[in-house]
Protein backbone atom coordinates (compact mmCIF):
# COMPACT_ATOMS: atom_id res chain seq x y z
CA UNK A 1 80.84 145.52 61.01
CA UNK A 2 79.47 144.58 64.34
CA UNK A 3 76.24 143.38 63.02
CA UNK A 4 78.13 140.55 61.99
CA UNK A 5 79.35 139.21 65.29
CA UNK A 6 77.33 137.15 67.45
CA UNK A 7 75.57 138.14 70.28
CA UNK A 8 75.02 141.93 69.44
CA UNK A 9 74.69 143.25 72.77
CA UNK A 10 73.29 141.21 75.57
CA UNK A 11 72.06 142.69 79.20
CA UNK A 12 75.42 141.91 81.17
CA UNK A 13 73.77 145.41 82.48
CA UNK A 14 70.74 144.01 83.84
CA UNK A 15 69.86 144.45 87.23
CA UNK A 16 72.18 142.00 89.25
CA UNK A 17 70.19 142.48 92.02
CA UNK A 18 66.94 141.52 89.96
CA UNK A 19 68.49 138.46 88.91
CA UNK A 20 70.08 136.91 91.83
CA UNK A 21 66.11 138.01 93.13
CA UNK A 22 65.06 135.61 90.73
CA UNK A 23 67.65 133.29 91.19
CA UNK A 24 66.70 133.24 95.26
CA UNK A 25 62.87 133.32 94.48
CA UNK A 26 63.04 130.24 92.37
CA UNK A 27 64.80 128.21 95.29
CA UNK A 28 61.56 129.28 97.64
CA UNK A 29 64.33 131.43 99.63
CA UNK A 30 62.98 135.14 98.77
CA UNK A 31 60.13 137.15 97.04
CA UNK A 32 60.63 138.96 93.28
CA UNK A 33 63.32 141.86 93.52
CA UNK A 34 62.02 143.26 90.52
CA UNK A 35 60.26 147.10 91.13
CA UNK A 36 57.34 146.23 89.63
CA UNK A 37 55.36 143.65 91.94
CA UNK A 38 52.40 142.45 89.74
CA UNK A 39 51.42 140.09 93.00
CA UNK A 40 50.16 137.27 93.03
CA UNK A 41 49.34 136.76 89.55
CA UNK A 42 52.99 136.01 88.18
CA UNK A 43 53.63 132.51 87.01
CA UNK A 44 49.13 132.12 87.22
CA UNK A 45 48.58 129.88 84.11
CA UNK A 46 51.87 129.35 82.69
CA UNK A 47 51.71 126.22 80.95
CA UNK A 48 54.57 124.68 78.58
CA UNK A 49 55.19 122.48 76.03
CA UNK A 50 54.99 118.22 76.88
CA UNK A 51 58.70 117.58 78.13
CA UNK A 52 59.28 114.73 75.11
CA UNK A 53 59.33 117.81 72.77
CA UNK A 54 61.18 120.39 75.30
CA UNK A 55 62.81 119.64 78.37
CA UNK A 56 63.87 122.82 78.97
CA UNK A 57 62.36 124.74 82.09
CA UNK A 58 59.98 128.08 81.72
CA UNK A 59 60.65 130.40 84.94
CA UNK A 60 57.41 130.99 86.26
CA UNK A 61 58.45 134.33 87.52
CA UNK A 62 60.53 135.77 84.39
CA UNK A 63 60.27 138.76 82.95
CA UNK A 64 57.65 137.87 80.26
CA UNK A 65 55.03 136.08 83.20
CA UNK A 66 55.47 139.15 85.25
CA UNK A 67 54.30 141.58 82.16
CA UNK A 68 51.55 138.80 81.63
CA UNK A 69 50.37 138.85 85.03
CA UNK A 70 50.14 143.01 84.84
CA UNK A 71 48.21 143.52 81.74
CA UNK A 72 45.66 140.58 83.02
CA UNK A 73 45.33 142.49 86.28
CA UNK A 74 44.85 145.87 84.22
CA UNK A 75 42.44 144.17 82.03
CA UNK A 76 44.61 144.35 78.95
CA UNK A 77 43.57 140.73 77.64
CA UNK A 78 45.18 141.39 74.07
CA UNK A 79 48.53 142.30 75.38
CA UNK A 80 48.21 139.43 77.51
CA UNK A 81 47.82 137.06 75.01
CA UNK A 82 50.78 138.19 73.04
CA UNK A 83 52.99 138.13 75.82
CA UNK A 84 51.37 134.41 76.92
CA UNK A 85 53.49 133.50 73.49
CA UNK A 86 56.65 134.65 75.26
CA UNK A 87 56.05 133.66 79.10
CA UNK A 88 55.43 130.27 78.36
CA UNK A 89 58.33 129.51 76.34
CA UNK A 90 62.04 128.35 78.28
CA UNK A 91 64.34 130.99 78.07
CA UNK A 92 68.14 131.45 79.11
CA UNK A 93 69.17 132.33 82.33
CA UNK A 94 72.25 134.51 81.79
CA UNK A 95 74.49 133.94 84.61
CA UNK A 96 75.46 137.07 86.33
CA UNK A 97 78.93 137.91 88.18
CA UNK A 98 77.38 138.71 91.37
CA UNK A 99 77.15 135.55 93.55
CA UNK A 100 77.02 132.98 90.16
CA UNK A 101 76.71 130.14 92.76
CA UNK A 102 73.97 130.78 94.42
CA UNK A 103 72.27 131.44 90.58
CA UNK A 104 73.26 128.41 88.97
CA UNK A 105 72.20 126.71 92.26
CA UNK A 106 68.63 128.36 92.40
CA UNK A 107 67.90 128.12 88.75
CA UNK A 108 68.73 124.16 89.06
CA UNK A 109 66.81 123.38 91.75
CA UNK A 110 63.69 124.88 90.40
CA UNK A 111 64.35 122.83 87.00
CA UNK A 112 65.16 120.39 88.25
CA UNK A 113 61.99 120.18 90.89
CA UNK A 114 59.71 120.39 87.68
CA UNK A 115 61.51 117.87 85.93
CA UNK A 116 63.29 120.24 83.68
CA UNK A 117 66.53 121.06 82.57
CA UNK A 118 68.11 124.52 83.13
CA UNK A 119 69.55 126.77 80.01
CA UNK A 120 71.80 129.03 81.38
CA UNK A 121 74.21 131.50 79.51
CA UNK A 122 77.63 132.27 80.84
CA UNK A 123 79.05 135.47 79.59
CA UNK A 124 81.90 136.65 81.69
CA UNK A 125 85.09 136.50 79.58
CA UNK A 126 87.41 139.25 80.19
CA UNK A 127 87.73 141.83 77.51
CA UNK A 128 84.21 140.97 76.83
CA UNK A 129 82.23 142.60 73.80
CA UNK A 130 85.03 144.50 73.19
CA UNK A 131 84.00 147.58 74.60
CA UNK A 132 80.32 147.73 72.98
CA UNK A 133 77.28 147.77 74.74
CA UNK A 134 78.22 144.67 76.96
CA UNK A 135 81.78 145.33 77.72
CA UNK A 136 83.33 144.09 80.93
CA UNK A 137 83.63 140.97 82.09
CA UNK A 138 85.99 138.74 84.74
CA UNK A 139 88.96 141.50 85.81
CA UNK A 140 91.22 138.45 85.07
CA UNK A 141 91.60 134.96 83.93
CA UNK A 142 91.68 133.72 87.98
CA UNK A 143 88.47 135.85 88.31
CA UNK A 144 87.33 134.19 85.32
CA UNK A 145 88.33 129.93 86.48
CA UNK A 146 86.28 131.45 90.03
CA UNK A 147 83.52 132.73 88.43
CA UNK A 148 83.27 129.28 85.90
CA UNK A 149 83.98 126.84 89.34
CA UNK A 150 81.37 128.57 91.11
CA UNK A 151 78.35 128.36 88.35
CA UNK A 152 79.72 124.45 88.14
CA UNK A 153 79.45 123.90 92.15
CA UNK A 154 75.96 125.87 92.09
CA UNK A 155 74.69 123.10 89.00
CA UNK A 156 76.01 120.25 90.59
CA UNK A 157 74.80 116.83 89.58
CA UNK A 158 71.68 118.66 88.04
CA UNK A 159 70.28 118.95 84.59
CA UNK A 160 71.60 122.06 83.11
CA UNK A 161 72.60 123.42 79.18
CA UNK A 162 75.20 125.86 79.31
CA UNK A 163 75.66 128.11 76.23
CA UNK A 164 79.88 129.30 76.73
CA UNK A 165 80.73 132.76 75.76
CA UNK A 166 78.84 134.43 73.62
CA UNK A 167 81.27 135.97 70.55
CA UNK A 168 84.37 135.00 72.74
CA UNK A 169 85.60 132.96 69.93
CA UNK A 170 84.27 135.18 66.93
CA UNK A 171 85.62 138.22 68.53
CA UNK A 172 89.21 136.13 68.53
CA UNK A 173 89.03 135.46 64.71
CA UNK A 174 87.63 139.29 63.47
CA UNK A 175 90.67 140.93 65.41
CA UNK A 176 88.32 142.75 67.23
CA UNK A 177 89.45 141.05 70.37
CA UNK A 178 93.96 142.15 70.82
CA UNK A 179 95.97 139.68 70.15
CA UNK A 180 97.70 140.20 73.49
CA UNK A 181 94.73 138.24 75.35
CA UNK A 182 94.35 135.62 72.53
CA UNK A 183 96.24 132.73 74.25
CA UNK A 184 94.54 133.12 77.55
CA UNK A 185 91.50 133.55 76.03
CA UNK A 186 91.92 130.29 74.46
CA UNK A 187 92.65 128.19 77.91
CA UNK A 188 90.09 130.26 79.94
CA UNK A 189 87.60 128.65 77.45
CA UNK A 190 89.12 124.91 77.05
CA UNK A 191 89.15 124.94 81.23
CA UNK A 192 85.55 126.43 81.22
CA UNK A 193 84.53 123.29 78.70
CA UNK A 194 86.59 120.51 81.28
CA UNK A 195 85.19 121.93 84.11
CA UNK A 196 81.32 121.93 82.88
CA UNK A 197 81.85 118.46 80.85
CA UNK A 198 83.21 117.26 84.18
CA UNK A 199 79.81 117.56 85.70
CA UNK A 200 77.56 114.58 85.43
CA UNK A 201 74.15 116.33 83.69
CA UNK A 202 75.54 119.29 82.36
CA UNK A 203 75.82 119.82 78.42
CA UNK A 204 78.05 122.57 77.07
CA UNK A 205 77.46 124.22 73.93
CA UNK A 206 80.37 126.72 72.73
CA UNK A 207 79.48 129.96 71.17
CA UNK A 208 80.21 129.54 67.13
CA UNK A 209 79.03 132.83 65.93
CA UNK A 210 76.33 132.93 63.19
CA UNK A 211 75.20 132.85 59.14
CA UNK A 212 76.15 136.57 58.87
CA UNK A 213 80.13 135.91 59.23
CA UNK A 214 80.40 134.38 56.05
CA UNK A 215 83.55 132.82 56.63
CA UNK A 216 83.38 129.81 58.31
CA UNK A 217 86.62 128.29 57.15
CA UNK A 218 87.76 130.89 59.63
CA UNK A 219 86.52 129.92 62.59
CA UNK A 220 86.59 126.08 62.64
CA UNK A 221 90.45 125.97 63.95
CA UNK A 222 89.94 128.75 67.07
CA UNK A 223 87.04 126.29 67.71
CA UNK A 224 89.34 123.02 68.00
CA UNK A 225 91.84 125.50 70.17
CA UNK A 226 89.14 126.18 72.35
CA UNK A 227 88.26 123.23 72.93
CA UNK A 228 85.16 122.16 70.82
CA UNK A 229 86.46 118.33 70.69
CA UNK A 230 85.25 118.29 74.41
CA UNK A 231 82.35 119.62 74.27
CA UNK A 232 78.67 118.78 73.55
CA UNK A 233 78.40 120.64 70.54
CA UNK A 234 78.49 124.65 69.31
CA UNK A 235 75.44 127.46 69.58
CA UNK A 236 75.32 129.80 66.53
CA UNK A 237 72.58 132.85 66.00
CA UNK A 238 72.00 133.73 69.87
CA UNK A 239 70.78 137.04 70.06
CA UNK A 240 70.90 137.39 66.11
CA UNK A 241 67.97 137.33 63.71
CA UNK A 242 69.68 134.46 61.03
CA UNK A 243 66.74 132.22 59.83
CA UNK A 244 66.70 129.19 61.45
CA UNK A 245 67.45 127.54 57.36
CA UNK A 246 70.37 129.36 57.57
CA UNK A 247 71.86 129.02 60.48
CA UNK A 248 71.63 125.37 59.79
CA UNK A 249 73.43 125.38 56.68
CA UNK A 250 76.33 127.56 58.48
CA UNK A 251 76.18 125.18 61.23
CA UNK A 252 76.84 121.95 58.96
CA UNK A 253 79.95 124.22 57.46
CA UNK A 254 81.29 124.00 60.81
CA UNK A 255 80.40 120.85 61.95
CA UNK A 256 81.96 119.08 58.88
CA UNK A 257 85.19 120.52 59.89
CA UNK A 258 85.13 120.09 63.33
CA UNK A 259 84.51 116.17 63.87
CA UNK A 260 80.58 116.43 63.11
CA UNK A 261 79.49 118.24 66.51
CA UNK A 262 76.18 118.80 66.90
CA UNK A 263 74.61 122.47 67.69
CA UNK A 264 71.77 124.20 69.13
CA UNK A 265 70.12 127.61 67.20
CA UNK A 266 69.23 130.23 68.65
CA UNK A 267 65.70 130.89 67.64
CA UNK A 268 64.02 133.72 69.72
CA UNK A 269 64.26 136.56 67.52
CA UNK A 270 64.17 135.18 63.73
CA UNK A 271 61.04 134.96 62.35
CA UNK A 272 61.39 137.42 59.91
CA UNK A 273 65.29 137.01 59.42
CA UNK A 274 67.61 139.65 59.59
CA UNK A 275 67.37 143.40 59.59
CA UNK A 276 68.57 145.16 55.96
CA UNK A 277 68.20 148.60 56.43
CA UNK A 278 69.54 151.39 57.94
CA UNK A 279 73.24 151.75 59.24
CA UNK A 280 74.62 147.64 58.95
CA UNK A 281 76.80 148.89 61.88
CA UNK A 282 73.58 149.12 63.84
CA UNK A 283 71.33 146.31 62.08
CA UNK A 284 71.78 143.96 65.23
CA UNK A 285 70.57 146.76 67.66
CA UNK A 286 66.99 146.39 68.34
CA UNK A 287 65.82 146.16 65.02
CA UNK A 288 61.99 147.23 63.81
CA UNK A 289 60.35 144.49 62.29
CA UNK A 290 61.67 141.15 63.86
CA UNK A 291 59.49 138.40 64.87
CA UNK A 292 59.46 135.43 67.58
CA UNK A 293 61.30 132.83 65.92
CA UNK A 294 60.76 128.65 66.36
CA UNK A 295 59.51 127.93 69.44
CA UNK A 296 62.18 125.87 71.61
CA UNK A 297 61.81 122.43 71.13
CA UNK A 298 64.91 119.46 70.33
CA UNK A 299 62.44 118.13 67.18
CA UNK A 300 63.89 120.16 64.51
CA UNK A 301 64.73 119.87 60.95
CA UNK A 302 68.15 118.37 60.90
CA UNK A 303 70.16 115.41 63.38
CA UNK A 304 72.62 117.53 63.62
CA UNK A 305 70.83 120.10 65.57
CA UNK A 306 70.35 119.15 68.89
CA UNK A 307 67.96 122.01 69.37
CA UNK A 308 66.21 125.01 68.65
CA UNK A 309 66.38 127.33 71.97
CA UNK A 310 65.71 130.91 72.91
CA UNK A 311 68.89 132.30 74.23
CA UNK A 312 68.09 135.73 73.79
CA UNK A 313 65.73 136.53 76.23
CA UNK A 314 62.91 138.18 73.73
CA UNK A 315 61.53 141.49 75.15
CA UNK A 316 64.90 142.55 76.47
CA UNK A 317 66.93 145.28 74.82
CA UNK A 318 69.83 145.09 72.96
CA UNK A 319 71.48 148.51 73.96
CA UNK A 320 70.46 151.98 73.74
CA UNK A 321 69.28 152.26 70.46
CA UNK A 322 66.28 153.08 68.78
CA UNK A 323 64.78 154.02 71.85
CA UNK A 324 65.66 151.35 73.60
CA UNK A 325 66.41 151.17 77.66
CA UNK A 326 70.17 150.41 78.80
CA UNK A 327 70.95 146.60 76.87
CA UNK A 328 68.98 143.94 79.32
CA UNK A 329 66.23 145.59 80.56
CA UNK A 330 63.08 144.40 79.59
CA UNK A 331 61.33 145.99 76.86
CA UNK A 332 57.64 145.73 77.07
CA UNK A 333 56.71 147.56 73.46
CA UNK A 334 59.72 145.59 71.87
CA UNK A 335 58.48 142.33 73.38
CA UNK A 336 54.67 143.03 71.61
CA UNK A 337 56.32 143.92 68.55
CA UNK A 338 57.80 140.72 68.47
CA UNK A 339 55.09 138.56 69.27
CA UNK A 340 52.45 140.49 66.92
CA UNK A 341 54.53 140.16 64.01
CA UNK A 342 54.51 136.12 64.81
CA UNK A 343 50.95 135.80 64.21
């Protein structure tokens, strides 16, 4: 039944060191420490979308410009151009445990130098992912408040989106979480909400699952316990393949029972919808035939829906399945695949 939780399997597995690199080379404080140096060429080009129609900032140096900048130096112009469709687009910035200040700070900065906003993912609840793909997270809930106070002191008084936990809050309702760490689980979250809302540009957005759980009536009252009164709004679809029509309607289930919050879709993946065949245990796993979803913009199709954003970082794996590398790691056939089947 995993299919039907949220977030499948994210890259909590992806290089650390690559993404504090990142996180360090976006704050003009260190070159890329990815292994594949495509020179100069990374971030060459890049344009976005006018800010009016999406604030959010595109990394110049993400995963998706640094495959861009290798096929145009190989000469591979139609690769390139497929690619171009995800390496100009914002995508999340998933917040690593390895020194989360100094991440939230350099993301930030760099946003915030453009006249952007940062969307950044944190994804570090203990007992995460219930020992799938992503399992692991904070050792304990002090690990956990450190982890949360140190992203918040690296944002600052800067423009920043935080997604909050991934499945945490599905994974309480489908028992696949033990009820021993339900309480806890519960405050880590409302303090993680206080402590982001606290900060003077930040918007938080907790994780609500997506249009695949079928029960919403479910879910709406470990949302108020975890805090959803205080915060901006609730995410549903990231790193799922829901169409965007129905992850609104499962979104206005929810907000109609939890004081009208707004929400933000995850739309990276969906263009095609959801995966049918094969083993539904494995349907969220790197499924054949997806497409790039809406592009991220906050004009969508409903007021309710703050906006559409790509949370899933498209082109990176979900897990080790169907050939895939280890969940994170970028994905460079996957990543065509997507884009092609968006034409």
């Amino acid at each position: 039944m995993y299919g039907k939780r949220g977030v499948g399997a994210y890259a909590a597995r992806r290089a650390s060191v690559a993404v504090l690199g990142a996180a360090l080379l976006v704050a003009g404080c260190s070159g890329s420490g990815d292994d594949e140096d495509p020179g100069d060429g990374a971030g060459a080009g890049i344009t976005q979308q006018p800010k009016e129609a999406d604030p959010f900032w595109v990394n110049p140096d993400g995963s998706a410009a640094q495959q861009l900048a290798t096929y145009e130096k190989g000469g591979k112009d139609p690769e390139a151009e497929q690619i171009r469709k995800i390496a100009e687009q914002p995508v999340a910035e998933w917040i690593t445990p390895e020194n989360p200040e100094e991440q939230a700070r350099g993301f930030t900065e760099a946003a915030d130098k453009a006249g952007r906003t940062a969307l950044l993912v944190v994804y570090n609840i203990p007992h995460r992912d219930c020992g799938q793909y992503s399992q692991g997270g904070a050792a304990d809930g002090n690990a956990y408040r450190a982890f949360v106070g140190n992203v918040a002191k690296g944002i600052g008084d800067r423009p920043a989106t935080v997604i909050l936990e991934p499945d945490a809050v599905l994974h309480l309702v489908d028992n696949c979480t033990p009820e021993q760490y339900h309480e806890e689980r519960y405050d880590l979250l409302k303090g993680a909400i206080a402590k982001f809302t606290s900060l003077e540009n930040t918007k938080v957005y907790l994780d609500a699952g997506n249009a695949g759980w079928g029960e919403p009536d479910a879910i709406f009252e470990p949302l108020k316990r975890a805090g959803i009164d205080q915060a901006d709004g609730f995410s549903v679809n990231v790193s799922n393949f829901y169409s965007t029509e129905d992850s609104i309607a499962y979104g206005k289930q929810l907000s109609a029972k939890v004081g009208g919050k707004h929400f933000v879709i995850d739309t990276s993946r969906n263009g095609n919808g959801p995966y049918t065949e094969g083993d539904p245990n494995e349907r969220w796993c790197n499924p054949p035939g997806r497409a790039l979803g809406e592009t991220p913009t906050t004009k969508t199709a409903d007021p309710l829906v703050d906006a559409y954003l790509w949370v899933k970082r498209p082109g990176e794996s979900d897990g080790e399945c169907k050939g895939g590398p280890k969940a994170g790691q970028w994905w460079a056939d996957y990543a065509l695949k997507l884009a092609r089947a968006s034409d």
